[in-house]
Protein backbone atom coordinates (compact mmCIF):
# COMPACT_ATOMS: atom_id res chain seq x y z
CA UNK A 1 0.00 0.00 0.00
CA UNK A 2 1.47 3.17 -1.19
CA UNK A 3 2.26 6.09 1.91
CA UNK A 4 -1.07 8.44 0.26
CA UNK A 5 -3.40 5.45 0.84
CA UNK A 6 -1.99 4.46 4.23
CA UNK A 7 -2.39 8.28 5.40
CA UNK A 8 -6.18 7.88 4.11
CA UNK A 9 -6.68 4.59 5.69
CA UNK A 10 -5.60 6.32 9.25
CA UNK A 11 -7.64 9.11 8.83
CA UNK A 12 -10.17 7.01 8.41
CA UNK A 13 -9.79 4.77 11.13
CA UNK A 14 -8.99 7.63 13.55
CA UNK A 15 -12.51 9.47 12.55
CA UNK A 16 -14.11 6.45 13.52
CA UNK A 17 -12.52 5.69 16.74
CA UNK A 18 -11.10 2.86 17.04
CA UNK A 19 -10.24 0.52 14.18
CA UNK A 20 -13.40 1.49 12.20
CA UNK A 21 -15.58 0.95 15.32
CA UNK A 22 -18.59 -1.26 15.53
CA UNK A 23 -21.47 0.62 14.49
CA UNK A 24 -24.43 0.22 17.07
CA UNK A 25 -25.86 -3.24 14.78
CA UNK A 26 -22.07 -5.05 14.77
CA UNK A 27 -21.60 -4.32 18.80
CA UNK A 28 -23.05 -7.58 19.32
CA UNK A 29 -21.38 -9.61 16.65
CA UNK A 30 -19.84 -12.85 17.86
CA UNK A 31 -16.73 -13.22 16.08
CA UNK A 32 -14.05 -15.10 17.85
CA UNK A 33 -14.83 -18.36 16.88
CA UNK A 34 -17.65 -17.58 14.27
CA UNK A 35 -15.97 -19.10 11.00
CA UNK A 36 -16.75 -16.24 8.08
CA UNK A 37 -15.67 -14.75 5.87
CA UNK A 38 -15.75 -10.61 5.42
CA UNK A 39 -19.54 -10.08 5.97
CA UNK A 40 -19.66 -6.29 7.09
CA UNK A 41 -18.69 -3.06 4.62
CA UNK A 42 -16.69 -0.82 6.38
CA UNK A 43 -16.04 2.93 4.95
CA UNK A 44 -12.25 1.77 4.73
CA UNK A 45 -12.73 -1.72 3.76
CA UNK A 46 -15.33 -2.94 1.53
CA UNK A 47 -16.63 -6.60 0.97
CA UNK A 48 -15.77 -6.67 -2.62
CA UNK A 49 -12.20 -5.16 -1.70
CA UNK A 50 -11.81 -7.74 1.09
CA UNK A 51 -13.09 -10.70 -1.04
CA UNK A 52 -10.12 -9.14 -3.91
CA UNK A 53 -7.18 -8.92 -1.39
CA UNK A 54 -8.38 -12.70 -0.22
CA UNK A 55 -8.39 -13.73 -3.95
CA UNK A 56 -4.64 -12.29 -4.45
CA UNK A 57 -3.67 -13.80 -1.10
CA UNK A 58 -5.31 -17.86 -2.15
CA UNK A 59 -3.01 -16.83 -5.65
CA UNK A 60 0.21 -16.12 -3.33
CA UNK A 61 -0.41 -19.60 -1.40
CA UNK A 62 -0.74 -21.56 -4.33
CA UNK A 63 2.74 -20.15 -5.61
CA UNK A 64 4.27 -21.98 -2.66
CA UNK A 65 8.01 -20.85 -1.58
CA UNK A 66 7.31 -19.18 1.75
CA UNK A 67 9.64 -19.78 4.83
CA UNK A 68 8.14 -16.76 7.11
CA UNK A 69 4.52 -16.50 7.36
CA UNK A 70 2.98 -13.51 8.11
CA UNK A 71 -0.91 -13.29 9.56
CA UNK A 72 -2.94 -11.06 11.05
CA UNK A 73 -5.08 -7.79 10.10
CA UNK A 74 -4.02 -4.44 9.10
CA UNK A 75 -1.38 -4.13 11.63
CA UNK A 76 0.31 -6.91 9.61
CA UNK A 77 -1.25 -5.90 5.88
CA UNK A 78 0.48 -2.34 6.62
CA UNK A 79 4.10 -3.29 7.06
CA UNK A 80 6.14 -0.05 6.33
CA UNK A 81 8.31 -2.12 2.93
CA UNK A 82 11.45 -0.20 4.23
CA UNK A 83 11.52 -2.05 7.51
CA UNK A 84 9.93 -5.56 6.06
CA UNK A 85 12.64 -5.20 3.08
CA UNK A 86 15.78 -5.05 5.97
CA UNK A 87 14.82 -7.42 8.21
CA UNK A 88 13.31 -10.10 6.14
CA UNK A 89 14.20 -9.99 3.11
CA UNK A 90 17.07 -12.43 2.94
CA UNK A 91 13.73 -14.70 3.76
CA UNK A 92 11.22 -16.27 1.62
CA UNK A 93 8.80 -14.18 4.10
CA UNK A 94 4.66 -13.81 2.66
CA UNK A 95 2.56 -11.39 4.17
CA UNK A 96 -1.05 -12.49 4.71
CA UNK A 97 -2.43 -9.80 6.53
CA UNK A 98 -5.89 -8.15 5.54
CA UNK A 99 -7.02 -5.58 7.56
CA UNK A 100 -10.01 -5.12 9.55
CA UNK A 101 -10.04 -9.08 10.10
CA UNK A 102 -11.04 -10.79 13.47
CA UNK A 103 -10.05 -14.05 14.73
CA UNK A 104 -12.89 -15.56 12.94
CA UNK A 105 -12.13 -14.17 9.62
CA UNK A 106 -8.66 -15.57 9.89
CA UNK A 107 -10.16 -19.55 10.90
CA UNK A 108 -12.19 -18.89 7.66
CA UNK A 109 -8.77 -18.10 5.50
CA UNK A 110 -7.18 -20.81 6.61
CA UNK A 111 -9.27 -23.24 6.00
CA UNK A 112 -10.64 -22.04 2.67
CA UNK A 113 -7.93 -20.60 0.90
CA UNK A 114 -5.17 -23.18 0.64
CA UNK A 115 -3.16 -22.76 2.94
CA UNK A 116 -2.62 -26.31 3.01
CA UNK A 117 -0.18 -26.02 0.04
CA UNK A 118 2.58 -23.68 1.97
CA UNK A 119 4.89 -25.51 4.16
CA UNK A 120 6.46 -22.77 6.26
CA UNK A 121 9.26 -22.94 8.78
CA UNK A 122 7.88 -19.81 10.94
CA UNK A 123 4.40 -18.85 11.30
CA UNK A 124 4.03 -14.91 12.83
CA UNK A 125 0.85 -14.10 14.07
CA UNK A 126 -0.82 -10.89 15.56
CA UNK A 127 -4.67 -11.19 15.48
CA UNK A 128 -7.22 -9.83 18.03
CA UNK A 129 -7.34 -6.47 18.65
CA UNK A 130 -10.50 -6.27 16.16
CA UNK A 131 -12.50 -8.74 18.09
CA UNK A 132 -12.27 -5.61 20.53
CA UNK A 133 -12.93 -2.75 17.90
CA UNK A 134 -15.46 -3.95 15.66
CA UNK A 135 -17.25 -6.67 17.59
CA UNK A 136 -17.27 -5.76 21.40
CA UNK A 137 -15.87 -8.64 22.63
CA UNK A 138 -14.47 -9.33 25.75
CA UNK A 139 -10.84 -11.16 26.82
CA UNK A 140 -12.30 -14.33 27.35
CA UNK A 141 -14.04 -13.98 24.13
CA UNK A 142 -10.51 -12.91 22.24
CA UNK A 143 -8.44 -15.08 23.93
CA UNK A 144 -10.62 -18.16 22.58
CA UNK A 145 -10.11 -17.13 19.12
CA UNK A 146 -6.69 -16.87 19.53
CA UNK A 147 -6.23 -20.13 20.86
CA UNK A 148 -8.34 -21.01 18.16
CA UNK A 149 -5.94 -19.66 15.69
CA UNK A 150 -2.96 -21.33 17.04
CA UNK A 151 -4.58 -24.39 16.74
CA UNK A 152 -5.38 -24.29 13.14
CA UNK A 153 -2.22 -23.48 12.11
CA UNK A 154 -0.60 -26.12 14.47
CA UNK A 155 -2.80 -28.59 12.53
CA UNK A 156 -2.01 -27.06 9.21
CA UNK A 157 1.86 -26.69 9.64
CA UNK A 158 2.69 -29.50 12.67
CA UNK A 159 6.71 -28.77 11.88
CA UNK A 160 6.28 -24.80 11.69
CA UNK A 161 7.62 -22.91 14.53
CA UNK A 162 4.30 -19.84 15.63
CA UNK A 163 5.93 -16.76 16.59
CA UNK A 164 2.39 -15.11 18.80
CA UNK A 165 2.47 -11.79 19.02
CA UNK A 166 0.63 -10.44 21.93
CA UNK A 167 -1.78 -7.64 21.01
CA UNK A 168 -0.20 -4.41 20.76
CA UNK A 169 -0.88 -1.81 23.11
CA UNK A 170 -3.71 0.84 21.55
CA UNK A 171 -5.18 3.99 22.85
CA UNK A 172 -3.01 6.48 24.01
CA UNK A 173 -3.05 6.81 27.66
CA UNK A 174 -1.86 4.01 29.94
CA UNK A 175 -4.93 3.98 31.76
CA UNK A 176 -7.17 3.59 28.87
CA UNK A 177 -9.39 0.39 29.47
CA UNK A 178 -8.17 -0.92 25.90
CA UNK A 179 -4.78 -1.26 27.58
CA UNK A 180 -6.23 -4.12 30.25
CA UNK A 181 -8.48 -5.49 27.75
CA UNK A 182 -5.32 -6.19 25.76
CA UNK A 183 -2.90 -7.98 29.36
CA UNK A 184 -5.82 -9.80 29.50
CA UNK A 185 -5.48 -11.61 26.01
CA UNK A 186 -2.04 -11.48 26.20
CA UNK A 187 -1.86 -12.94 29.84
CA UNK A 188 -4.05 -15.91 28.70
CA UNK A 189 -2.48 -16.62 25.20
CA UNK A 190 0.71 -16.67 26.71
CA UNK A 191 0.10 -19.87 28.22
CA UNK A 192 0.15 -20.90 24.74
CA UNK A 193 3.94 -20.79 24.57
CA UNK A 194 5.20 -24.50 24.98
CA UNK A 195 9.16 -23.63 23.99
CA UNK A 196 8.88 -26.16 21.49
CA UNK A 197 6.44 -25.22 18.87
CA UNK A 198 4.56 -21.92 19.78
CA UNK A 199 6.65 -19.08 21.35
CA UNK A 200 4.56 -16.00 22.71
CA UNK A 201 6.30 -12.79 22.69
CA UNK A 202 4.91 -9.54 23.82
CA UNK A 203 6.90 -6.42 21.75
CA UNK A 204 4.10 -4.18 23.28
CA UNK A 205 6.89 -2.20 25.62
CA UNK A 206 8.54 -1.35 22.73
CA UNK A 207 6.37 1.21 21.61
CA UNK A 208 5.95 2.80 24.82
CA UNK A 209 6.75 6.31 26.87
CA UNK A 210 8.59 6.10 29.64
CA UNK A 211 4.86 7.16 31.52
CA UNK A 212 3.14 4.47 29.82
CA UNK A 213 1.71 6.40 26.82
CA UNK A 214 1.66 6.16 23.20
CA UNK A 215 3.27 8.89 20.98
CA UNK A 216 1.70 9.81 17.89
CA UNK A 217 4.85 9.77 16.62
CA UNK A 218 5.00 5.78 16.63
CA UNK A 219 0.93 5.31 16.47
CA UNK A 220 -0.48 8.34 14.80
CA UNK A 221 -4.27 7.06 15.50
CA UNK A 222 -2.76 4.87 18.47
CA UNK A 223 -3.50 2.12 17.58
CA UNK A 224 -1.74 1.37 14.02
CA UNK A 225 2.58 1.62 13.36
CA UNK A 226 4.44 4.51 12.12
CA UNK A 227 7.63 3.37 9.97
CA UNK A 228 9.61 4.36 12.86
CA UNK A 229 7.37 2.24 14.86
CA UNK A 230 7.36 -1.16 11.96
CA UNK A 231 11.19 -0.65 12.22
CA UNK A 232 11.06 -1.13 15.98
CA UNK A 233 9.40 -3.71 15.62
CA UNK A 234 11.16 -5.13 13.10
CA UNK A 235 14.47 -4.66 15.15
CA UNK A 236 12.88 -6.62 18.06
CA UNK A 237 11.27 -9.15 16.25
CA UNK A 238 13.93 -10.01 13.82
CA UNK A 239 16.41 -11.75 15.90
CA UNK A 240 13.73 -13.92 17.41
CA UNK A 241 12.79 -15.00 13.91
CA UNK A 242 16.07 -15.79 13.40
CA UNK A 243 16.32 -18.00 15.99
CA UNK A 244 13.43 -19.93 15.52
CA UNK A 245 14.65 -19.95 11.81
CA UNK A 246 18.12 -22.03 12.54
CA UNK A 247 15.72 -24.16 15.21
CA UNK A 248 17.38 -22.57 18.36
CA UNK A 249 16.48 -21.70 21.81
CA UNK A 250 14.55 -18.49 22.85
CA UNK A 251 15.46 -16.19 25.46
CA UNK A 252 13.04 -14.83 27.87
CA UNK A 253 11.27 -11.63 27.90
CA UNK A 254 10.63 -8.44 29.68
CA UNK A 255 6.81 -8.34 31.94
CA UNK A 256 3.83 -7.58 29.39
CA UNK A 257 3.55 -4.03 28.75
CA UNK A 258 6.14 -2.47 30.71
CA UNK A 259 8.25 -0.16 29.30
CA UNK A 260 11.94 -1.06 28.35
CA UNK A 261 14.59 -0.11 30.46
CA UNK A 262 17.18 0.12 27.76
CA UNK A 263 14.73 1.96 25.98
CA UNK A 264 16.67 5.18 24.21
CA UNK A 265 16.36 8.37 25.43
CA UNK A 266 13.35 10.34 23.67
């Protein structure tokens, strides 16, 4: 997505609140384990504009050749190219994000768009935050479709490696009630990690002030990534992905959303 139509897409989402917020008839959508495909026009992403991103996506899996799989919703779909190009592109990495998707949507793409064919050696994942935004749901709710998630693609790819991504932090004050919504996913799916075949990692810190809050600076809207922000992330991430590339331990982590300590000087 070129930098004009990312600026749009913000503005967009920003006007509406929160990751194109559920209008009044979707706040009572079950989505975390309801199996669908897109099924709601948003001003920012419409059916038919889902259903073509899906159809270039199935395309993309039947090529095949894909080491580093990348999932999720727009957070993922929006990679700045800059930061993706650095960090992975000595790897055959694929980038399957669509944005605006719950956990749901993603259950449905995996099982409907052949994924089956692509054998990859990492799986990265970052799904959820939606479930919030445009269907109301709560932790226990998310956290399900999560662990729903994970289990798909442990029964599609039983030799890849999942990289889980906790949800990143969103809104911009630490006390915002997204924030807890969020170390509530995070603090179940995190039980997930088995050291053997899914590894939960929670880059949230990263992207904070040394108070807690979010910048605009590194989430304009706060909720989606600046290129500064994709290129922390990419500089945390990418060693782990390394690692789980050449099949070797990880290290541990700092506590869910607390700020670095070696976190540079702003």
């Amino acid at each position: 997505m070129k930098l004009k139509k990312k600026v749009m897409l913000l503005a967009a989402l920003a006007a509406l609140g929160f990751s194109g917020a559920a209008s009044a008839a979707d706040e009572k959508r079950s989505c975390a384990l309801n199996v669908e495909p897109r099924t709601v026009e948003y001003p920012w992403m419409s059916i038919a504009r889902w259903h073509a991103m899906n159809d270039g996506l199935k395309a993309r899996a039947a090529q095949g050749d894909v080491d580093v799989l990348f999932l999720g919703d727009s957070i993922t779909e929006m990679w700045d190219k800059t930061a993706w190009d650095s960090r992975f592109g000595k790897y055959r990495a694929a980038n399957f994000g669509i944005g605006g998707d719950h956990t749901g949507n993603v259950l449905w793409r995996l099982k409907n768009d052949g994924m089956d064919k692509l054998r990859p050696k990492v799986v990265v994942l970052l799904i959820g935050v939606n479930n919030f935004g445009l269907c109301n749901e709560e932790p226990e709710q998310v956290s399900g479709g999560v662990k729903a998630v994970v289990a798909e693609l442990r029964t599609l790819y039983p030799d890849a490696r999942i990289l889980l991504n906790g949800i990143l932090p969103n809104g911009q004050l630490a006390q915002d009630e997204r924030r807890a919504k969020a170390r509530a996913v995070n603090g179940a799916i995190a039980a997930l990690d088995d050291g053997r075949h899914v590894f939960f990692r929670d880059y949230g810190p990263r992207f904070l002030e040394a108070n807690g809050d979010i910048a605009a600076e590194t989430m304009p809207d706060f909720l989606h990534l600046t290129p500064k922000a994709y290129a922390t992330w990419a500089e945390a991430m990418g060693p782990d992905i390394e690692l789980l590339m050449r099949e070797q331990p990880m290290p541990g982590q700092p506590t869910p959303e607390q700020p670095m300590q070696n976190k540079p000087a702003q």
